[in-house]
C-alpha atoms as a PDB file:
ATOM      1  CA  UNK A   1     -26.979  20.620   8.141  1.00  0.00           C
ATOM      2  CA  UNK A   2     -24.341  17.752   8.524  1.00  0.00           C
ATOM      3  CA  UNK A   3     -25.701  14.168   9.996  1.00  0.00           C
ATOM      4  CA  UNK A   4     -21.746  12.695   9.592  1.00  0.00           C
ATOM      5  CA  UNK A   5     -18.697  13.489  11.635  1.00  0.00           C
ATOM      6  CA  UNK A   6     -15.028  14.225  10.583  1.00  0.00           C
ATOM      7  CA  UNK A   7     -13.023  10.593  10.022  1.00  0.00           C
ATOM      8  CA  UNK A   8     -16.601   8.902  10.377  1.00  0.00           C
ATOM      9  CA  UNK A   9     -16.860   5.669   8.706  1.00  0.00           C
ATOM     10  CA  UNK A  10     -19.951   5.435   6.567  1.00  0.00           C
ATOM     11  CA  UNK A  11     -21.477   2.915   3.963  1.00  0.00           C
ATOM     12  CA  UNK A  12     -24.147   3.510   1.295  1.00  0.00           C
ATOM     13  CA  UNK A  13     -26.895   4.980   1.504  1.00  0.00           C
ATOM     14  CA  UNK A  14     -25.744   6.340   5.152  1.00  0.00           C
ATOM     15  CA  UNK A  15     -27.190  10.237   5.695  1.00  0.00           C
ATOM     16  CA  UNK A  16     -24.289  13.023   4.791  1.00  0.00           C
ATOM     17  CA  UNK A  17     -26.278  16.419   4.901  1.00  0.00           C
ATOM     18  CA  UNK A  18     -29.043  18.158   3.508  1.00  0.00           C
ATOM     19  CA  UNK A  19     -29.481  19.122  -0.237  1.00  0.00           C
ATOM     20  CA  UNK A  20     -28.304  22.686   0.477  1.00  0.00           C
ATOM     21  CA  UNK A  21     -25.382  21.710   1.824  1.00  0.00           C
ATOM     22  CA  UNK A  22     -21.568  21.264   0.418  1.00  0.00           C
ATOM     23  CA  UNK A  23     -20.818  17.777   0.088  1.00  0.00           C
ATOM     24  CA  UNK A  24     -18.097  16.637  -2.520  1.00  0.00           C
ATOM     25  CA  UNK A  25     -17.509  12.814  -3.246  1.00  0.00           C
ATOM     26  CA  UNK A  26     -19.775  10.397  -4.841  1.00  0.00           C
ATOM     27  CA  UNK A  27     -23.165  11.428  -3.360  1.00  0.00           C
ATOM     28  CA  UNK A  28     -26.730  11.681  -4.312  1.00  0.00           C
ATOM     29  CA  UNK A  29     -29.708  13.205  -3.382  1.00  0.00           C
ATOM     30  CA  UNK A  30     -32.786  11.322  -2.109  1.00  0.00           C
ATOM     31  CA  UNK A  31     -35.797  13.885  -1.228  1.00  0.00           C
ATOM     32  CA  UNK A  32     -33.732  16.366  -0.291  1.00  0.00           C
ATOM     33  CA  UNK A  33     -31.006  14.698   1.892  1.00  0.00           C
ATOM     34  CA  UNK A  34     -27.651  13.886   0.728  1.00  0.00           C
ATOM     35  CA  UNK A  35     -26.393  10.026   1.021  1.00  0.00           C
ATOM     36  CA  UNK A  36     -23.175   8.596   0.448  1.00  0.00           C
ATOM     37  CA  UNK A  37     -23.157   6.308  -2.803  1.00  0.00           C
ATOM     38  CA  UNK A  38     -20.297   4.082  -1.547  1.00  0.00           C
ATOM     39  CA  UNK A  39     -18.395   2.785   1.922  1.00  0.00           C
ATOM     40  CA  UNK A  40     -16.188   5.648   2.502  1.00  0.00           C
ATOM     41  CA  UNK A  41     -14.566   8.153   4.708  1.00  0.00           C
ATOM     42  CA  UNK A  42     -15.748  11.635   5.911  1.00  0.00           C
ATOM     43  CA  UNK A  43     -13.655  14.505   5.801  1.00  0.00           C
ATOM     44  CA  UNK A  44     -14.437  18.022   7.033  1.00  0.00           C
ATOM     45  CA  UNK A  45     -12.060  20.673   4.747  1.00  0.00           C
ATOM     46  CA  UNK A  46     -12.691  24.209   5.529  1.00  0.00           C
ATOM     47  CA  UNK A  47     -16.817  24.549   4.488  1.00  0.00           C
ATOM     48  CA  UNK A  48     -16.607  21.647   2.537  1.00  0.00           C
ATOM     49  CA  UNK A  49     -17.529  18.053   3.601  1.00  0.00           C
ATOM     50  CA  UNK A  50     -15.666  15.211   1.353  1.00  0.00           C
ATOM     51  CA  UNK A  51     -16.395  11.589   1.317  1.00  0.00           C
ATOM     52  CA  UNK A  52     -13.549   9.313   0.513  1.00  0.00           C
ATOM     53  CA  UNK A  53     -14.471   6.580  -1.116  1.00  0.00           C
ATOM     54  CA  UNK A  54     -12.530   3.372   0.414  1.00  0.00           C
ATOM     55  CA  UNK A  55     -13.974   0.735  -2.142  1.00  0.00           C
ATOM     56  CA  UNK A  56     -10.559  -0.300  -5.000  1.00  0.00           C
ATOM     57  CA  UNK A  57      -8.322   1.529  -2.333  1.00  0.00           C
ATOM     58  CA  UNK A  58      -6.285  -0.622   0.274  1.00  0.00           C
ATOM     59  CA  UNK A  59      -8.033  -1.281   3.336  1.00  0.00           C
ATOM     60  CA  UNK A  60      -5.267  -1.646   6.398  1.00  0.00           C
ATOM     61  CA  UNK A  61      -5.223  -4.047   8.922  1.00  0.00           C
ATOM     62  CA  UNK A  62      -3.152  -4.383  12.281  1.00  0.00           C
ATOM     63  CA  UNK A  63      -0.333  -7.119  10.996  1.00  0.00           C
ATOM     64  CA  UNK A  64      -0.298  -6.155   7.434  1.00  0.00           C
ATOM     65  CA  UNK A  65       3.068  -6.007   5.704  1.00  0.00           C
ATOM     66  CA  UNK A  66       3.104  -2.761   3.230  1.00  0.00           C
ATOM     67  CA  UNK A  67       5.833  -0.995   1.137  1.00  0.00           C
ATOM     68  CA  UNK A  68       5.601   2.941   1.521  1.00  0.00           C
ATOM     69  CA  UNK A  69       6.755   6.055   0.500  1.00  0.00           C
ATOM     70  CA  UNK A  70       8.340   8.789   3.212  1.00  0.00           C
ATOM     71  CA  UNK A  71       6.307  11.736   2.311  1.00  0.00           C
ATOM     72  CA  UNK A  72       6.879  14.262   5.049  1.00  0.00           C
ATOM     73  CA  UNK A  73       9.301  14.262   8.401  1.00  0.00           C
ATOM     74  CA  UNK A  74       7.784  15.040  11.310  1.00  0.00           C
ATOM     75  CA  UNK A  75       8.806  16.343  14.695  1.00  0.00           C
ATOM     76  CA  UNK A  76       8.359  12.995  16.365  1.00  0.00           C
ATOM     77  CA  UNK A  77       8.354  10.320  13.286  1.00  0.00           C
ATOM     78  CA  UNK A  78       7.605  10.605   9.422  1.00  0.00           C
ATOM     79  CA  UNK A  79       4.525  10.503   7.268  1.00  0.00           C
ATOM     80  CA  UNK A  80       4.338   7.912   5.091  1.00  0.00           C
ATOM     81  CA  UNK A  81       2.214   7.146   1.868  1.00  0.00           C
ATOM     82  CA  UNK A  82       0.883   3.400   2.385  1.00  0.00           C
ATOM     83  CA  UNK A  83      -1.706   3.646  -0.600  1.00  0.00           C
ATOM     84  CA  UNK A  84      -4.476   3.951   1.826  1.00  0.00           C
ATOM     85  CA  UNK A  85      -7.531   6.551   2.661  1.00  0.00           C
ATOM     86  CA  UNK A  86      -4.759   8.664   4.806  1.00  0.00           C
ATOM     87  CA  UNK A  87      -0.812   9.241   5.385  1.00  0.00           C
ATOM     88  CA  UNK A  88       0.697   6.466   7.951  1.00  0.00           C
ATOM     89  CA  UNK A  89       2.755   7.876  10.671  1.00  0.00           C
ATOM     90  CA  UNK A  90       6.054   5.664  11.438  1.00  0.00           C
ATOM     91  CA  UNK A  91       6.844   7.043  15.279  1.00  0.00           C
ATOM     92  CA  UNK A  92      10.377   7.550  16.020  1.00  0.00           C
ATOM     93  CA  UNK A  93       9.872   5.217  19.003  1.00  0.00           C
ATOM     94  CA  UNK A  94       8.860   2.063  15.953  1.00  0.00           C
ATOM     95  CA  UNK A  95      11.400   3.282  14.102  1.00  0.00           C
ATOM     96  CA  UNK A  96      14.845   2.784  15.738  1.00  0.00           C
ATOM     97  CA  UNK A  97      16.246   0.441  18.252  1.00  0.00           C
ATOM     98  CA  UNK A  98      18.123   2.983  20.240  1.00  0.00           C
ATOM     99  CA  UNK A  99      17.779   6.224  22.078  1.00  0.00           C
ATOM    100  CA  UNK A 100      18.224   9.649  19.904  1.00  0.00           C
ATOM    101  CA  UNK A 101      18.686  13.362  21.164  1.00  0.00           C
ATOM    102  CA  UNK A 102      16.145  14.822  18.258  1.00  0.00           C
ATOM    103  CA  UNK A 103      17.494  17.815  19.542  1.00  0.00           C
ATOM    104  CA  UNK A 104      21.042  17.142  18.172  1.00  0.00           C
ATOM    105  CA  UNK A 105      19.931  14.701  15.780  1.00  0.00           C
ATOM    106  CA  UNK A 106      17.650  15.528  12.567  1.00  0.00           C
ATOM    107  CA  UNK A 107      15.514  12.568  11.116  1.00  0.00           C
ATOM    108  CA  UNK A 108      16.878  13.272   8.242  1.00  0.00           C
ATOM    109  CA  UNK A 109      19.711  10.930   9.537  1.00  0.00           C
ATOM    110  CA  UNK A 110      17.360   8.238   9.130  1.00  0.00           C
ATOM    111  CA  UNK A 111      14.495   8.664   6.633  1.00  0.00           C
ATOM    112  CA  UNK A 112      14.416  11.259   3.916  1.00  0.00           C
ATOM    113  CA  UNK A 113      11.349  12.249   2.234  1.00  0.00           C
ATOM    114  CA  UNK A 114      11.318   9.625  -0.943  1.00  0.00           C
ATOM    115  CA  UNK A 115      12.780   6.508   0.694  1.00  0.00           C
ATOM    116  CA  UNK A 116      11.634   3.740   0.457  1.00  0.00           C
ATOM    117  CA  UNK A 117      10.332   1.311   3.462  1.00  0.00           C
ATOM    118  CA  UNK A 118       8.961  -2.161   4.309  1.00  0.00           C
ATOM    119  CA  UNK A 119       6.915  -1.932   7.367  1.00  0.00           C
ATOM    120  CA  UNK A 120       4.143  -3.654   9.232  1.00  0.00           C
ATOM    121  CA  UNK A 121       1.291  -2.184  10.748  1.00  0.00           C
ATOM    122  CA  UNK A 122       1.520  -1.705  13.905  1.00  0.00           C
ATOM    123  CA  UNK A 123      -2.450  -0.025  14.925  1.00  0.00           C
ATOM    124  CA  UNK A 124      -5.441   1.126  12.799  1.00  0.00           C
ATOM    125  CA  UNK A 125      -7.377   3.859  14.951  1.00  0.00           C
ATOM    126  CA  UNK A 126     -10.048   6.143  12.639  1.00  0.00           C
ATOM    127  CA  UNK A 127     -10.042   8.459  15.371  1.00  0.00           C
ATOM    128  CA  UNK A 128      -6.023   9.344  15.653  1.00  0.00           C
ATOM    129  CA  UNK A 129      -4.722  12.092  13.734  1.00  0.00           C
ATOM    130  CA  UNK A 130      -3.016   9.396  11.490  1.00  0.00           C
ATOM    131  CA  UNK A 131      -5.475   6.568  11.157  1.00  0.00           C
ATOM    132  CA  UNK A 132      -2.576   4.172  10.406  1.00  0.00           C
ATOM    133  CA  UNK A 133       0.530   3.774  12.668  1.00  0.00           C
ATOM    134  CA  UNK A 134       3.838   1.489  11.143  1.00  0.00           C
ATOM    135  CA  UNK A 135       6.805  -0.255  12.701  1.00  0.00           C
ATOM    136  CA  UNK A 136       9.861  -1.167  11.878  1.00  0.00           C
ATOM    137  CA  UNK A 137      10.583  -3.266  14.822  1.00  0.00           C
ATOM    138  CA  UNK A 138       9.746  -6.648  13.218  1.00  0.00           C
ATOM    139  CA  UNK A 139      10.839  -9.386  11.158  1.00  0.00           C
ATOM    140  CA  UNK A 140      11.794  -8.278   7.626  1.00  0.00           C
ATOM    141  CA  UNK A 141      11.361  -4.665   7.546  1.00  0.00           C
ATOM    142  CA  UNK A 142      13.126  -1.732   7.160  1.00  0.00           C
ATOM    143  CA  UNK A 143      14.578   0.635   4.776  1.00  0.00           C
ATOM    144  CA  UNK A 144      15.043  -0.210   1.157  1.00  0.00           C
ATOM    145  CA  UNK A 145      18.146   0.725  -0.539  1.00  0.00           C
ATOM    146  CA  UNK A 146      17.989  -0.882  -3.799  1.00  0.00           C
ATOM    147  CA  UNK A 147      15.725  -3.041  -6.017  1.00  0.00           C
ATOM    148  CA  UNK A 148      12.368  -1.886  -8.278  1.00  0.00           C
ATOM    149  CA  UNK A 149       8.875  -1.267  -6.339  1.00  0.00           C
ATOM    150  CA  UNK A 150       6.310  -2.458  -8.684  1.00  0.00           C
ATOM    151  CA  UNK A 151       2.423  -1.394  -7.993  1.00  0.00           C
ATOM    152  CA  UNK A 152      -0.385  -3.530  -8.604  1.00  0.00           C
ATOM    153  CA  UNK A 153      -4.312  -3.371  -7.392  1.00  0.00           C
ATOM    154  CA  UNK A 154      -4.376  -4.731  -3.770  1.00  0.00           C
ATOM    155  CA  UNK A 155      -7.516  -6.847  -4.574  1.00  0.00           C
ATOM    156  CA  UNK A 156      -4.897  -8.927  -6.954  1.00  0.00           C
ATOM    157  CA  UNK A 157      -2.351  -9.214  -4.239  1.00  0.00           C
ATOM    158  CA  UNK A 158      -3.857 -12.590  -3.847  1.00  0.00           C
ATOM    159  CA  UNK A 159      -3.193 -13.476  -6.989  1.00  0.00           C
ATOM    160  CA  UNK A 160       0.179 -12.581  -7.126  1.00  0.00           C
ATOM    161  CA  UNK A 161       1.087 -14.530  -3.739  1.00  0.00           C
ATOM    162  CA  UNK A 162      -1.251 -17.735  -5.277  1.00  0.00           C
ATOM    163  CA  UNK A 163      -2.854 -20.424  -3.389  1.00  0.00           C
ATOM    164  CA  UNK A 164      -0.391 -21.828  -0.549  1.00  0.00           C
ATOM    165  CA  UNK A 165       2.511 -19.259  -2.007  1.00  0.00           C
ATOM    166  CA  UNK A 166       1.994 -21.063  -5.164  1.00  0.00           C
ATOM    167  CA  UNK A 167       2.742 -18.102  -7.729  1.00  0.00           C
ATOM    168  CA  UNK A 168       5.123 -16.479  -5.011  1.00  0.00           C
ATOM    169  CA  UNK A 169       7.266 -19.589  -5.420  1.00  0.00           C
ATOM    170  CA  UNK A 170       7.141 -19.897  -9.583  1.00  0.00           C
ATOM    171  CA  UNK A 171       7.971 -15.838  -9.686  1.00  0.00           C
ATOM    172  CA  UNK A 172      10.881 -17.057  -6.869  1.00  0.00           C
ATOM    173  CA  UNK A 173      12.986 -19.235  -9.568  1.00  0.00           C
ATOM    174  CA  UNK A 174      14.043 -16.424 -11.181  1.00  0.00           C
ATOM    175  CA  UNK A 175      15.887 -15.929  -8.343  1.00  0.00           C
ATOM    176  CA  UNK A 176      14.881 -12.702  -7.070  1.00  0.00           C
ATOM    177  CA  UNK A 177      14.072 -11.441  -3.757  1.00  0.00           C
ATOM    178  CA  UNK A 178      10.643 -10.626  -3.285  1.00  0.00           C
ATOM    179  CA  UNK A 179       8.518  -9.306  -0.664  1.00  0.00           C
ATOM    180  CA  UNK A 180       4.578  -9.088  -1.850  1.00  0.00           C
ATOM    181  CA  UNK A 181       3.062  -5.871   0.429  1.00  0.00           C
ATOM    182  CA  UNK A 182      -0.615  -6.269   0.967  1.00  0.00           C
ATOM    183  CA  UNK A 183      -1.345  -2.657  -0.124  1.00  0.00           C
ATOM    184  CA  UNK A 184      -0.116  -3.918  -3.723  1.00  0.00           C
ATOM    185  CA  UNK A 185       3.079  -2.518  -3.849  1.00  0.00           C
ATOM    186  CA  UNK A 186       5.718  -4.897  -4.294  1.00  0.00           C
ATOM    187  CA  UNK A 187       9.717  -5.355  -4.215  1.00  0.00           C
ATOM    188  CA  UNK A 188      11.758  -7.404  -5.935  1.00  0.00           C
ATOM    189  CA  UNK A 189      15.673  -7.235  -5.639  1.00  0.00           C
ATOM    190  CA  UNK A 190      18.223  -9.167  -8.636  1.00  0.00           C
ATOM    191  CA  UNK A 191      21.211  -9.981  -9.239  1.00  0.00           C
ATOM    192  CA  UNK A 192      20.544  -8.152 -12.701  1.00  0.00           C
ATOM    193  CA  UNK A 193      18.667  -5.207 -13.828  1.00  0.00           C
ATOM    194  CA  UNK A 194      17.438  -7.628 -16.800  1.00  0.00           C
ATOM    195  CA  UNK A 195      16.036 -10.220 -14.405  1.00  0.00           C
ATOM    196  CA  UNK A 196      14.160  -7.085 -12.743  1.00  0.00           C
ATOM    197  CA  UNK A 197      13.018  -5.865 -16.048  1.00  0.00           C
ATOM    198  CA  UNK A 198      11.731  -9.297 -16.958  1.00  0.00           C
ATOM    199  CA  UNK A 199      10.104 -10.046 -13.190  1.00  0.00           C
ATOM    200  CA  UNK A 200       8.498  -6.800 -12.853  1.00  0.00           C
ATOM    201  CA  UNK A 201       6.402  -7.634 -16.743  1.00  0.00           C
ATOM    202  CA  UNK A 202       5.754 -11.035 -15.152  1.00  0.00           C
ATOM    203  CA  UNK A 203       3.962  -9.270 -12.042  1.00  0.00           C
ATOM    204  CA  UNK A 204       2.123  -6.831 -14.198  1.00  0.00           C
ATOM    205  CA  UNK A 205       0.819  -9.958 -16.598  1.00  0.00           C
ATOM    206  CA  UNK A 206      -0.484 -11.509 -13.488  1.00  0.00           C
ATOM    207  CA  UNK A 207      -2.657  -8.639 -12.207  1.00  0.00           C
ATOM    208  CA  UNK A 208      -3.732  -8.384 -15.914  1.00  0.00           C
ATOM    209  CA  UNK A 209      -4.864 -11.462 -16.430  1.00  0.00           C
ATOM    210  CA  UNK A 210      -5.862 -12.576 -12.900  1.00  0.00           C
ATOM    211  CA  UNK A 211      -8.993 -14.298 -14.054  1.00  0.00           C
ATOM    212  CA  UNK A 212      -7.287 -16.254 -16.629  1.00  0.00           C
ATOM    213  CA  UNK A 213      -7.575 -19.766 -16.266  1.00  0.00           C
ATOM    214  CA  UNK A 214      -4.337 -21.816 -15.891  1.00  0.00           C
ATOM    215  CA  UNK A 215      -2.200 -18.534 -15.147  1.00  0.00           C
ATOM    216  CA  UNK A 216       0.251 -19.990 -12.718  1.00  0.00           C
ATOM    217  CA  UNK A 217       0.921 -22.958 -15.490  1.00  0.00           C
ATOM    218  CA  UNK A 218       1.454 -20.239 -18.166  1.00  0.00           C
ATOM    219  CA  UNK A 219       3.675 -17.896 -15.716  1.00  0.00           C
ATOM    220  CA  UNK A 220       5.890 -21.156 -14.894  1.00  0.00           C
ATOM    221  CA  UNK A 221       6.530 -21.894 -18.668  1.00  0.00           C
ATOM    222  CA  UNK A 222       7.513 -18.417 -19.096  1.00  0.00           C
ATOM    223  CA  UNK A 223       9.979 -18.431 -16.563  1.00  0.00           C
ATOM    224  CA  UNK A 224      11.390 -21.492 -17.906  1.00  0.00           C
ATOM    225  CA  UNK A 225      12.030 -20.307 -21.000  1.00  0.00           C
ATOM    226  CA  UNK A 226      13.419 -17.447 -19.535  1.00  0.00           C
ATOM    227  CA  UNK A 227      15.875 -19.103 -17.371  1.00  0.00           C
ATOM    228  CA  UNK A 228      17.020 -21.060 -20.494  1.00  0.00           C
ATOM    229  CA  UNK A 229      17.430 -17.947 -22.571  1.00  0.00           C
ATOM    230  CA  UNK A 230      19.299 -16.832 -19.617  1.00  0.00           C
ATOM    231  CA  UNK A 231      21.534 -19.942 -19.711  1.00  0.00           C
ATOM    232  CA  UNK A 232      22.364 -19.520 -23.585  1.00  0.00           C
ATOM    233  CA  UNK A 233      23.382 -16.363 -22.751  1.00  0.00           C
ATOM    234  CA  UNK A 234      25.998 -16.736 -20.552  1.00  0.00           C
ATOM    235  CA  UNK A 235      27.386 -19.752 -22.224  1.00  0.00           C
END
């Protein structure tokens, strides 16, 4: 007997089933009923229910700017991995500016399974189909043709942008472009593959050493002394 529902929301401690039934996830038993052991999401697969645990993983929110992945192209739109609990769904309609015949025209002509895109987040619904709808009709979004994604935990995404844009800036005289997504994937476009090399170590020391004291002093001297290397070289 099942006391959840598929796409249901539930915390710990919430009731899943009884002991005899099939529950997968991080569970435990508590005289005879099964409750979840974290905040997660329910899934029904076949005979099977799953929780999905939510806690560590990115949590969307209408506004967010994310970096994804095109996984899949769909009828209307494509599926795309945001690093969250489900696939996003980018509708054709949020995707392009202009009318197409997707009779005469595949999607293919737009986004390919493996590209790359910046996006916002357009609704968060638990009870769609796809949980997560994107746009692309905003501010600084789109496809990305070139550059290095780097992936961090989004609980250090914080860290990375720093109080005010503090670290953002010190990262910025490298002289990069950079655009931090909240689900802890992050781009960063230079001039030089070696700048990229050296910016995407910097971002990874960061999310290492986020409780370090003094980090955004330390980070600025090393990007000084980079830049100066830098210099030397080219002279």
């Amino acid at each position: 007997m099942y006391y959840v529902t598929p796409r249901q929301l539930i915390f710990p401690g919430d009731l899943v089933a009884t002991a005899d039934s099939r529950v997968e996830g991080p569970v435990y038993v508590d005289n005879g009923k099964i409750r979840s052991a974290v905040v997660g999401l329910v899934e029904f697969r076949e005979d099977v229910v799953v929780i999905v645990p939510l806690d560590g993983v990115y949590k969307p929110k209408k506004g967010d700017l994310v970096i994804g992945y095109v996984t899949d192209v769909l009828a209307t739109g494509w599926e795309v991995d945001v690093r969250t609990f489900m696939p996003a769904y980018l509708p054709v309609s949020e995707a392009l500016h202009k009318h197409v015949d997707l009779e005469t025209t595949p999607l293919t002509t737009f986004l390919n399974i493996g590209d790359v895109i910046v996006a916002k987040v357009k609704d968060v619904d638990l009870t769609d189909e796809y949980p997560v709808v994107l746009t692309l009709k905003e501010e600084r979004v789109g496809k990305v043709e070139s550059g290095t994604v780097v992936e961090i935990a989004p609980v250090k995404v914080p860290r990375v942008v720093g109080k005010k844009g503090s670290m953002l800036a010190v990262l910025a005289e490298v002289g990069c472009d950079i655009v931090v997504g909240q689900n802890g994937r992050i781009w960063v476009k230079c001039k030089s593959p070696r700048d990229e090399v050296f910016l995407t170590s910097l971002i990874k020391k960061i999310e290492a050493e986020s409780h370090v004291m003094g980090l955004t002093d330390r980070v600025k001297a090393e990007v000084e002394n980079y830049k100066k290397m830098r210099q030397q070289a080219q002279a």
